[in-house]
PDB file of N, CA and C in Angstrom:
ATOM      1  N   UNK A   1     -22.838  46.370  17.338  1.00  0.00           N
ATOM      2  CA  UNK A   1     -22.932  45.035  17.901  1.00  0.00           C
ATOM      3  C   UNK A   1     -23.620  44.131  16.883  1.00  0.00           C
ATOM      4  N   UNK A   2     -23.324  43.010  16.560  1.00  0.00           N
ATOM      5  CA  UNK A   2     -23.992  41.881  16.101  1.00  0.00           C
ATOM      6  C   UNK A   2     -25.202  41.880  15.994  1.00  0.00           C
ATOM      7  N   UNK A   3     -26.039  41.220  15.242  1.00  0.00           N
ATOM      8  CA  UNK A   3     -27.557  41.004  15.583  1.00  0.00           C
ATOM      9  C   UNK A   3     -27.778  39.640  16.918  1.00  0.00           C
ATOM     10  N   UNK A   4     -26.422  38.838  16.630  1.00  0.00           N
ATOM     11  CA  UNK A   4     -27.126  37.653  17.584  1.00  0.00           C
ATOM     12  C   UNK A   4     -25.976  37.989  19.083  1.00  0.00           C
ATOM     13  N   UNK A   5     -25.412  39.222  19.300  1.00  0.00           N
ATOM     14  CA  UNK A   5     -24.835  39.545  20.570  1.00  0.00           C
ATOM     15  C   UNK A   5     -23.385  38.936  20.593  1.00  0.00           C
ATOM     16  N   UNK A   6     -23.156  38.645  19.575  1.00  0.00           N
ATOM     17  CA  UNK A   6     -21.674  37.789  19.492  1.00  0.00           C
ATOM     18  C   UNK A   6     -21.106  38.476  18.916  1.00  0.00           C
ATOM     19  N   UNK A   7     -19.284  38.555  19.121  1.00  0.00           N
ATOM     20  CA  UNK A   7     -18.432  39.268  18.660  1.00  0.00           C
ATOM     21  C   UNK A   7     -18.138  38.827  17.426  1.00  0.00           C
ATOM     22  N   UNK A   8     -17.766  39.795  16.430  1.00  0.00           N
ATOM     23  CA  UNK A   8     -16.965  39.718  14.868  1.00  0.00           C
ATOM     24  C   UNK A   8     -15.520  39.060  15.588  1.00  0.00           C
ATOM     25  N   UNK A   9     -15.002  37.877  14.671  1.00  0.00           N
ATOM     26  CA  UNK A   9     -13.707  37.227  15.171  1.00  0.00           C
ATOM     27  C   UNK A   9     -12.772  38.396  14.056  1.00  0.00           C
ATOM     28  N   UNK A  10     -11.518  38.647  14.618  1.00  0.00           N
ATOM     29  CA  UNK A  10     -10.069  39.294  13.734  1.00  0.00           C
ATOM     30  C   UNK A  10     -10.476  37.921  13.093  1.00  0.00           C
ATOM     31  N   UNK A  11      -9.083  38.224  11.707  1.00  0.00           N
ATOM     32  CA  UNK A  11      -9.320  37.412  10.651  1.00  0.00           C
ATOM     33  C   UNK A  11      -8.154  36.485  11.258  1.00  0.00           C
ATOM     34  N   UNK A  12      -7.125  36.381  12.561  1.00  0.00           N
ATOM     35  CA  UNK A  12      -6.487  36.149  12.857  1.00  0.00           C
ATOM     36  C   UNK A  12      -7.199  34.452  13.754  1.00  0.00           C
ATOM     37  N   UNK A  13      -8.185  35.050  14.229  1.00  0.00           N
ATOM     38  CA  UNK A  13      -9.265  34.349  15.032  1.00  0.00           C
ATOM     39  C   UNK A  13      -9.685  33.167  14.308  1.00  0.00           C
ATOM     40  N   UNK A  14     -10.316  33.471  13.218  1.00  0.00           N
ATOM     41  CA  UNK A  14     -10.740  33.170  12.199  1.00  0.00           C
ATOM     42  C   UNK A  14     -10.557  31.690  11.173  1.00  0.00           C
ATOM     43  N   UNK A  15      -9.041  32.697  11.205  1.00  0.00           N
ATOM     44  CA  UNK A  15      -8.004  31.316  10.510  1.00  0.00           C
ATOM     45  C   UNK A  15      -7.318  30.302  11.463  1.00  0.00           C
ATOM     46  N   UNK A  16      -7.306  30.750  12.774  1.00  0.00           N
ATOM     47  CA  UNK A  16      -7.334  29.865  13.796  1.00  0.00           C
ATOM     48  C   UNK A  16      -8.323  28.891  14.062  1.00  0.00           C
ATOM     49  N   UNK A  17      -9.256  29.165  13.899  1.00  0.00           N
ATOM     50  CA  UNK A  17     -10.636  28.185  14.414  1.00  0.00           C
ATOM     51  C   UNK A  17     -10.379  27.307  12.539  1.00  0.00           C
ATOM     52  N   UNK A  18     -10.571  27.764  11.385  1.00  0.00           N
ATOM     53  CA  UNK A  18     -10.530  27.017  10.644  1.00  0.00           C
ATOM     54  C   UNK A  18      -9.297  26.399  10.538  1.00  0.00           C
ATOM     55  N   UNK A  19      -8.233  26.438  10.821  1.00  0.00           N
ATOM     56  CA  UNK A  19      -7.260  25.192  10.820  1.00  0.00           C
ATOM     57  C   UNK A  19      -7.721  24.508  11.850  1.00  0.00           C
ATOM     58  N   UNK A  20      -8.168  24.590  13.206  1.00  0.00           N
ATOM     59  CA  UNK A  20      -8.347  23.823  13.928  1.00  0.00           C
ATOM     60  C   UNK A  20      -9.369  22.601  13.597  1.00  0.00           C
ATOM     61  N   UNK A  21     -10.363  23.130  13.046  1.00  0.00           N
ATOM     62  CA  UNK A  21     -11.297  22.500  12.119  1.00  0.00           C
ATOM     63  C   UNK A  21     -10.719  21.670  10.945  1.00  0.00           C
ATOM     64  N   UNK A  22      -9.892  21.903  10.431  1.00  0.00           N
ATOM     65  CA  UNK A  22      -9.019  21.385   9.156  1.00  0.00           C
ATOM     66  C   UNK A  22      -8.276  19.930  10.139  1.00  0.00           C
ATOM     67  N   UNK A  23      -7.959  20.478  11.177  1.00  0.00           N
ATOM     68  CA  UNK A  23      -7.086  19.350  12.317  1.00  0.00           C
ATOM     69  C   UNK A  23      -8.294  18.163  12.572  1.00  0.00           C
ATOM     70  N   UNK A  24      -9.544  18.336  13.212  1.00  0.00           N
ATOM     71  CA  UNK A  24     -10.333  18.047  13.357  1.00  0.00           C
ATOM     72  C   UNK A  24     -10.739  16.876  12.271  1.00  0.00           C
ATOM     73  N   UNK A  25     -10.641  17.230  11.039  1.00  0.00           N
ATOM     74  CA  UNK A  25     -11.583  16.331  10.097  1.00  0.00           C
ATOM     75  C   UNK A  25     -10.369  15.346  10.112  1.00  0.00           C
ATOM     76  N   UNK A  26      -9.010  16.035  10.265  1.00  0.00           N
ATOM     77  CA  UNK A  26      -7.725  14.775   9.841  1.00  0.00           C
ATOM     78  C   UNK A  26      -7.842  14.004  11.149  1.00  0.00           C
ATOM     79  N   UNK A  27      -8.345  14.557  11.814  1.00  0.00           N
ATOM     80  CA  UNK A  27      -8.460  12.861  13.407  1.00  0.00           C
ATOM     81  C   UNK A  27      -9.736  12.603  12.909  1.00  0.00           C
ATOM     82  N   UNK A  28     -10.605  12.816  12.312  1.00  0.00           N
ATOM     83  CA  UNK A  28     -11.638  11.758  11.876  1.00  0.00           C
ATOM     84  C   UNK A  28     -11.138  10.850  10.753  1.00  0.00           C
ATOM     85  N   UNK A  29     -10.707  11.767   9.664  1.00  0.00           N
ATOM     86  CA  UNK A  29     -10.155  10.353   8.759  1.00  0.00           C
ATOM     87  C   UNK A  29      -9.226   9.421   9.363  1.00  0.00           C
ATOM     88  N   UNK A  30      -8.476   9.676  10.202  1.00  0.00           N
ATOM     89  CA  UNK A  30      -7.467   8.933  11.297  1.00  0.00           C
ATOM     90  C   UNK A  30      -8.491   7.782  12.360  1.00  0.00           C
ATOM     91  N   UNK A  31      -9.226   8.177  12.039  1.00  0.00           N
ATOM     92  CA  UNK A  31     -10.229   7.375  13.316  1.00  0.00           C
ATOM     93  C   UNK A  31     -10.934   6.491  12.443  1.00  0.00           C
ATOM     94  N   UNK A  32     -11.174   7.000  10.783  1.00  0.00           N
ATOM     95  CA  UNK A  32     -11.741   6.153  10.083  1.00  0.00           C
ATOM     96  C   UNK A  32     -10.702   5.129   9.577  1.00  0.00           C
ATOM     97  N   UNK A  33      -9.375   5.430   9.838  1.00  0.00           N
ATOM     98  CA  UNK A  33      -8.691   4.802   9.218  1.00  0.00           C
ATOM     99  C   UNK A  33      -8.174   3.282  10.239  1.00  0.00           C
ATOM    100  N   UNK A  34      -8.296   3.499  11.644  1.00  0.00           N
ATOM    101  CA  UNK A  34      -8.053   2.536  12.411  1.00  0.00           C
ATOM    102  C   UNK A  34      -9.082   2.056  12.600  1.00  0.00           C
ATOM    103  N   UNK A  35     -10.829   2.393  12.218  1.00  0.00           N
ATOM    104  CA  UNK A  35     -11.518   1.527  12.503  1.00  0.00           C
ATOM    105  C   UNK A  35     -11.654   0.522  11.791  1.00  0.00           C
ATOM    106  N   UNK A  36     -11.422   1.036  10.276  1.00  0.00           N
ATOM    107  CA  UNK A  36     -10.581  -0.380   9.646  1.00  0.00           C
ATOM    108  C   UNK A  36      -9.785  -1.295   9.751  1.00  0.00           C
ATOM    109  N   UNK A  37      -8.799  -0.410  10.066  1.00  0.00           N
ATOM    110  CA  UNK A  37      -8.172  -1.730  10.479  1.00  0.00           C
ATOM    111  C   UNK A  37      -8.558  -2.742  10.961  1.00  0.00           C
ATOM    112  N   UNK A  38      -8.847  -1.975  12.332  1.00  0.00           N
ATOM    113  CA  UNK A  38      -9.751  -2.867  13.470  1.00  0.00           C
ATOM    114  C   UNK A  38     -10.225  -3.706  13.130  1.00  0.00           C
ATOM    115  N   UNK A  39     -11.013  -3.534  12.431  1.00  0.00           N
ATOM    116  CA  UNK A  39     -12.256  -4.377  11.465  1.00  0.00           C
ATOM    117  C   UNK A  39     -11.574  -5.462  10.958  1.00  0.00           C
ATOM    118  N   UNK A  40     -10.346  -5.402  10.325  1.00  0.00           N
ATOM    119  CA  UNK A  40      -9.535  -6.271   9.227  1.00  0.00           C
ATOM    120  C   UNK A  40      -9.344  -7.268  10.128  1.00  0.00           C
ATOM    121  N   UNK A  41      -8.799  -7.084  11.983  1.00  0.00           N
ATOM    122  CA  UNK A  41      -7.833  -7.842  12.238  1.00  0.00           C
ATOM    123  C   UNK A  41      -9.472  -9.340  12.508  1.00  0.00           C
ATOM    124  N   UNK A  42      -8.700 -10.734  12.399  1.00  0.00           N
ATOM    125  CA  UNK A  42      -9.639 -11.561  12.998  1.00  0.00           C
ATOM    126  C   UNK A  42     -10.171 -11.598  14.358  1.00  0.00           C
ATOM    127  N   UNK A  43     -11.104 -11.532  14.520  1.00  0.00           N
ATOM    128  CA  UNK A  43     -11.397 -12.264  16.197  1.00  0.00           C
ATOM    129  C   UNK A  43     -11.462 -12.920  16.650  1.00  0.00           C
ATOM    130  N   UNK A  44     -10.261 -13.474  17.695  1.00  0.00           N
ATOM    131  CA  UNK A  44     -10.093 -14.655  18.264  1.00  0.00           C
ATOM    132  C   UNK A  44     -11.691 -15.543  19.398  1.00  0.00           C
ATOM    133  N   UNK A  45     -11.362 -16.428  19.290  1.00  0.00           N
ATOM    134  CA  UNK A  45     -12.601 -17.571  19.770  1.00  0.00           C
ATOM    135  C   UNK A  45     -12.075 -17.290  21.256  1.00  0.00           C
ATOM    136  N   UNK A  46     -11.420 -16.794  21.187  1.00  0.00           N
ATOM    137  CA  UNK A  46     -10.580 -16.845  22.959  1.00  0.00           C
ATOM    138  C   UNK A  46     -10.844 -15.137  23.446  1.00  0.00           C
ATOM    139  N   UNK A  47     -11.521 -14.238  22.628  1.00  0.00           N
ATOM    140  CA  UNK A  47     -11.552 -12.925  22.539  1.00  0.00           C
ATOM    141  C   UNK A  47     -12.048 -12.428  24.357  1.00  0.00           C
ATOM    142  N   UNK A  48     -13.066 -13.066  24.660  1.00  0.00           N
ATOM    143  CA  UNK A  48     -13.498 -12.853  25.964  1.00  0.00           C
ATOM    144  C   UNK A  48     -13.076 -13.221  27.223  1.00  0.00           C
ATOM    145  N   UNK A  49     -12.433 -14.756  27.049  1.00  0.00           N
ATOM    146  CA  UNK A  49     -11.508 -15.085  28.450  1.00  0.00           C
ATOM    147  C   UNK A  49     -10.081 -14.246  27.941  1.00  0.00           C
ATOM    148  N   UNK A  50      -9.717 -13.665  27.336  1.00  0.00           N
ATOM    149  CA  UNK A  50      -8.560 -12.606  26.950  1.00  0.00           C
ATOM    150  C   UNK A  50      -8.501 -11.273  27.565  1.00  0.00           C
ATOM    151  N   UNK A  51      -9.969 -10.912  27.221  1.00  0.00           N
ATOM    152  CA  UNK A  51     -10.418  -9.244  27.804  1.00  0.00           C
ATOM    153  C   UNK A  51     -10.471  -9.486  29.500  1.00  0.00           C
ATOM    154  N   UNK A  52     -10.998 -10.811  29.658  1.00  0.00           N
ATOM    155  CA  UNK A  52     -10.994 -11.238  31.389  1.00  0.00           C
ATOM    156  C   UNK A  52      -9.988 -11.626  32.108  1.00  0.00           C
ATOM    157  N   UNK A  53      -8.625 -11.538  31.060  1.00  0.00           N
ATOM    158  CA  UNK A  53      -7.100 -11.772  32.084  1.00  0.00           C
ATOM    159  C   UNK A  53      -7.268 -13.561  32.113  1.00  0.00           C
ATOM    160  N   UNK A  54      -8.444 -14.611  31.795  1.00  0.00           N
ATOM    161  CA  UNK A  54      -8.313 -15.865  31.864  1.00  0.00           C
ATOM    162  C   UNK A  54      -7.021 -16.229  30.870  1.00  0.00           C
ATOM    163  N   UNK A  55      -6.898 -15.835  29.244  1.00  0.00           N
ATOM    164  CA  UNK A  55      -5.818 -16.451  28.874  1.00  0.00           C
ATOM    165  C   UNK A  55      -5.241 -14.800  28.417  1.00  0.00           C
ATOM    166  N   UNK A  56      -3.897 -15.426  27.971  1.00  0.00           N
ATOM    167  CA  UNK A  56      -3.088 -14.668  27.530  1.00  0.00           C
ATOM    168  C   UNK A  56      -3.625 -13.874  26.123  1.00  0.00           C
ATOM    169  N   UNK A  57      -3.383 -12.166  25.907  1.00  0.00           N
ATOM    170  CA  UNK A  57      -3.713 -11.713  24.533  1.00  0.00           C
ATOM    171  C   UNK A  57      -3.006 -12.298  23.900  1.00  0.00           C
ATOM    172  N   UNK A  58      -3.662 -12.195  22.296  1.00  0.00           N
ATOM    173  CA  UNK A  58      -2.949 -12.538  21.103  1.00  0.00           C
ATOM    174  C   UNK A  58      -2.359 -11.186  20.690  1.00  0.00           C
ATOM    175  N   UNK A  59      -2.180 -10.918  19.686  1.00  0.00           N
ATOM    176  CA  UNK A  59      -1.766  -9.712  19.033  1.00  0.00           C
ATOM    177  C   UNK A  59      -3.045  -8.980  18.734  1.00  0.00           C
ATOM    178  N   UNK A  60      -3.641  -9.559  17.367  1.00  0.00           N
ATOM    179  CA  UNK A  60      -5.112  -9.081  16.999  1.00  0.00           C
ATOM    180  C   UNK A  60      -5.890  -8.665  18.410  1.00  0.00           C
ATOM    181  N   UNK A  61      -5.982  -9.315  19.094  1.00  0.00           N
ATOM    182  CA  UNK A  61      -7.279  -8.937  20.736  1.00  0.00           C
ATOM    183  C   UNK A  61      -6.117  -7.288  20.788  1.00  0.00           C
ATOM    184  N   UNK A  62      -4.860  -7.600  21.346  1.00  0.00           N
ATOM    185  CA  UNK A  62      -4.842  -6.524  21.984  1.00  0.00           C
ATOM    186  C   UNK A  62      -4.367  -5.333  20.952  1.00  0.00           C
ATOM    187  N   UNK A  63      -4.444  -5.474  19.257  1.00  0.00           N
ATOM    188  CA  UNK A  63      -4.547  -4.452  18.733  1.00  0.00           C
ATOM    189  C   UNK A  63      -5.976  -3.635  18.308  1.00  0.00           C
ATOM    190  N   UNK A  64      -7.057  -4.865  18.508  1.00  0.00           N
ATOM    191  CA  UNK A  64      -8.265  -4.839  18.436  1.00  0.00           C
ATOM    192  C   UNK A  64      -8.511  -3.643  19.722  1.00  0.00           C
ATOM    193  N   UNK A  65      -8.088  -4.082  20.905  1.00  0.00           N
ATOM    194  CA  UNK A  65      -8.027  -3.567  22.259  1.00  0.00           C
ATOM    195  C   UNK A  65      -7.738  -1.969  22.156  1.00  0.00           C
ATOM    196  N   UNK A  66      -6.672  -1.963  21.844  1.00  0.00           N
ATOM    197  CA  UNK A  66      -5.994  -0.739  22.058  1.00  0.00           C
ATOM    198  C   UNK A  66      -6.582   0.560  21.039  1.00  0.00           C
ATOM    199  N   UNK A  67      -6.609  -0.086  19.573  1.00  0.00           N
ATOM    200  CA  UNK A  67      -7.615   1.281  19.108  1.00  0.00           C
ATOM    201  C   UNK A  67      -9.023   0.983  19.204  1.00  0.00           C
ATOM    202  N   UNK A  68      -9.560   0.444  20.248  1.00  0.00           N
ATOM    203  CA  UNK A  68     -10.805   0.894  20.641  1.00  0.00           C
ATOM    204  C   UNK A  68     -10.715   2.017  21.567  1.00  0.00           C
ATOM    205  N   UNK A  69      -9.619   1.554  22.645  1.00  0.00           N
ATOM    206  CA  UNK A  69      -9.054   2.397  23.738  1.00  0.00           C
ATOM    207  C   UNK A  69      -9.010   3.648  23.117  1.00  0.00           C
ATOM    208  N   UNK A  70      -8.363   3.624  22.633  1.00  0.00           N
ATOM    209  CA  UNK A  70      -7.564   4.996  22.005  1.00  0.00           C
ATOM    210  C   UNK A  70      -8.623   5.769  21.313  1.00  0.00           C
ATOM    211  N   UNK A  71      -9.589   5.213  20.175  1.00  0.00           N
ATOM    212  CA  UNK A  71     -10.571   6.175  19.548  1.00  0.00           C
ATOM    213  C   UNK A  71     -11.342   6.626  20.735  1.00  0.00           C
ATOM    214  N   UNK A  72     -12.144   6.397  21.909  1.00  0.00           N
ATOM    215  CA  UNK A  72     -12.863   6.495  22.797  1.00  0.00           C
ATOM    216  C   UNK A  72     -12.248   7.547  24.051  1.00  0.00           C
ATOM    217  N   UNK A  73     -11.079   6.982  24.376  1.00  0.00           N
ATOM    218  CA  UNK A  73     -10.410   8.032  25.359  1.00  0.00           C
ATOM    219  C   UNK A  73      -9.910   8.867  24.786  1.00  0.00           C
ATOM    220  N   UNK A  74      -9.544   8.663  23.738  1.00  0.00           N
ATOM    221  CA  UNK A  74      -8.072  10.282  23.251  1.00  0.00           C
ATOM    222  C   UNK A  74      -8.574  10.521  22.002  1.00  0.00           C
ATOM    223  N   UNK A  75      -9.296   9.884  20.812  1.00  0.00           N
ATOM    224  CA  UNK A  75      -9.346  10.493  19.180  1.00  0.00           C
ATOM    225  C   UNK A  75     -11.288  11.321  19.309  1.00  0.00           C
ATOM    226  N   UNK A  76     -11.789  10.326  20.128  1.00  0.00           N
ATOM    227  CA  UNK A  76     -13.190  10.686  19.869  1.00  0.00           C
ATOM    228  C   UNK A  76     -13.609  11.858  20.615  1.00  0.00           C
ATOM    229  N   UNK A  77     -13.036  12.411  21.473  1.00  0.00           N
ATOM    230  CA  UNK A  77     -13.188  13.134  22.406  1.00  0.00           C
ATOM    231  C   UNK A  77     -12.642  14.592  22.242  1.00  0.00           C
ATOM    232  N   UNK A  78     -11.313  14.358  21.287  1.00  0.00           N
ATOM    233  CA  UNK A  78     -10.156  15.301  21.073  1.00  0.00           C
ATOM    234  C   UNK A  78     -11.117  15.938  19.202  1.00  0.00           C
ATOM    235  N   UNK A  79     -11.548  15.253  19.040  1.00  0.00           N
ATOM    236  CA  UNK A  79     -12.311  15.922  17.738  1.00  0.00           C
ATOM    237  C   UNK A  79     -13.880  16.410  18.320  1.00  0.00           C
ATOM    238  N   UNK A  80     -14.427  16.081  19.051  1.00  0.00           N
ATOM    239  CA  UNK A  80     -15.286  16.537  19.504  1.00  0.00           C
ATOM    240  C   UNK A  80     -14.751  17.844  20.418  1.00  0.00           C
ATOM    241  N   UNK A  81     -14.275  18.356  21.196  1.00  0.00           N
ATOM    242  CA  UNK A  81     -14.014  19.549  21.621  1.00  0.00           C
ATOM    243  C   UNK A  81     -13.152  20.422  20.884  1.00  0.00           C
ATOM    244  N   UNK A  82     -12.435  19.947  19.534  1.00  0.00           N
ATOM    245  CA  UNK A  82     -11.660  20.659  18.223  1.00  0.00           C
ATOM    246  C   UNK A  82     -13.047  21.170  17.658  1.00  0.00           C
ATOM    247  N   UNK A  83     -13.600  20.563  17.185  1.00  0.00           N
ATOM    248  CA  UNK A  83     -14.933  21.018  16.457  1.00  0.00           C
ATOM    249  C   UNK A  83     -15.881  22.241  17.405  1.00  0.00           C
ATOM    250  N   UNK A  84     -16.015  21.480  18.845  1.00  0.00           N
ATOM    251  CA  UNK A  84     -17.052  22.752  19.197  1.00  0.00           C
ATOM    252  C   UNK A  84     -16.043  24.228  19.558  1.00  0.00           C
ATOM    253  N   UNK A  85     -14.815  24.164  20.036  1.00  0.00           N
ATOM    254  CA  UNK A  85     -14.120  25.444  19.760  1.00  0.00           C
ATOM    255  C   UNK A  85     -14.164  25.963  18.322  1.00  0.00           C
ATOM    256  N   UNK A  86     -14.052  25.373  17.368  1.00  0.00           N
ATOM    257  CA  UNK A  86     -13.358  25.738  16.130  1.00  0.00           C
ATOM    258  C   UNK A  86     -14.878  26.935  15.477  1.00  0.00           C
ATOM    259  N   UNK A  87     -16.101  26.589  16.417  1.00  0.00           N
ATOM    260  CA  UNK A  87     -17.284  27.396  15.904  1.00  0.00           C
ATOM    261  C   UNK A  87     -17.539  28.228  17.364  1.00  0.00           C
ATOM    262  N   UNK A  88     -16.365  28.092  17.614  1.00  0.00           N
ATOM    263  CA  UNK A  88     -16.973  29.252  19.043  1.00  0.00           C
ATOM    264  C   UNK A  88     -17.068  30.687  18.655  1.00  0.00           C
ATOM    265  N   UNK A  89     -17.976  31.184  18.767  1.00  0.00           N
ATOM    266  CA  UNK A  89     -18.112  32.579  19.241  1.00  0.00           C
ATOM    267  C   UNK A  89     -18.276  33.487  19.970  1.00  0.00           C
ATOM    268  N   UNK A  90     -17.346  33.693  20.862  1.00  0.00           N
ATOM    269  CA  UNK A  90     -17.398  35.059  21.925  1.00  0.00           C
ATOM    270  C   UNK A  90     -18.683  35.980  22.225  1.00  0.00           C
ATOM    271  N   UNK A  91     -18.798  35.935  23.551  1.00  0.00           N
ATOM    272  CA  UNK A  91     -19.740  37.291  23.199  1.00  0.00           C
ATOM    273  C   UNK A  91     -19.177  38.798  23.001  1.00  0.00           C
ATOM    274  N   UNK A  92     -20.269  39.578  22.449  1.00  0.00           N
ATOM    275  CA  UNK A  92     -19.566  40.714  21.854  1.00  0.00           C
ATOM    276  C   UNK A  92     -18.568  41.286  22.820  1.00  0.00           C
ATOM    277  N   UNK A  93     -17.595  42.129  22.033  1.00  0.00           N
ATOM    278  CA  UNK A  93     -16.653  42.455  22.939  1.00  0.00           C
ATOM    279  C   UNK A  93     -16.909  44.095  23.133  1.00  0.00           C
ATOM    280  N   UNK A  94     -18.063  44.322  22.585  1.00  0.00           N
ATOM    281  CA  UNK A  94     -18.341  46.075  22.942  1.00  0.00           C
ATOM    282  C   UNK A  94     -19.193  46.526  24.175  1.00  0.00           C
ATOM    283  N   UNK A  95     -18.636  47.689  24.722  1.00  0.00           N
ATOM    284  CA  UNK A  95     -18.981  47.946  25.751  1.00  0.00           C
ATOM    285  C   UNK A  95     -18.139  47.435  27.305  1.00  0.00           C
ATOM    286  N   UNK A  96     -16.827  47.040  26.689  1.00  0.00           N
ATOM    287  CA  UNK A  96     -16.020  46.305  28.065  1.00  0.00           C
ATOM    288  C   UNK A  96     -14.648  46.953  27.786  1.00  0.00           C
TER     289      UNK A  96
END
């Protein structure tokens, strides 16, 4: 058994968790790459009666909009549980 009670991964295991990890860093550079953008587009003077349904979006608001959406619900979340699997370790598997 292990010293810290955790199982030895197959090398099969292994190379699974590190591609997943490899996946992982490419939705961060992906996340770094739209927060730029983001950044690039201007912000409209109308940005807040826009987000409040008072006037109509522009383009910029609702591309501004959408990868905020998107890093927060689906990129920031999806690399955060890639990463903590990708270092998971089982407990030992001896004795079962």
């Amino acid at each position: 058994m292990a010293e810290d009670d955790t199982a030895v991964l197959t090398e099969d295991e292994a190379a699974g968790q590190a591609r997943v990890l490899e996946i992982a860093a490419e939705i961060e550079a992906l996340t770094k790459q739209l927060q730029a953008l983001h950044d690039s587009f201007p912000v409209s003077p109308l940005e807040a009666a826009m987000l409040l349904g008072e006037e109509e979006l522009d383009v910029f608001t609702a591309l501004r909009s959408v990868i905020e959406c998107v890093q927060a619900d689906r990129l920031e979340p999806a690399q955060r549980e890639l990463k903590k699997w990708a270092v998971y370790k089982p407990p030992s598997r001896e004795g079962k």
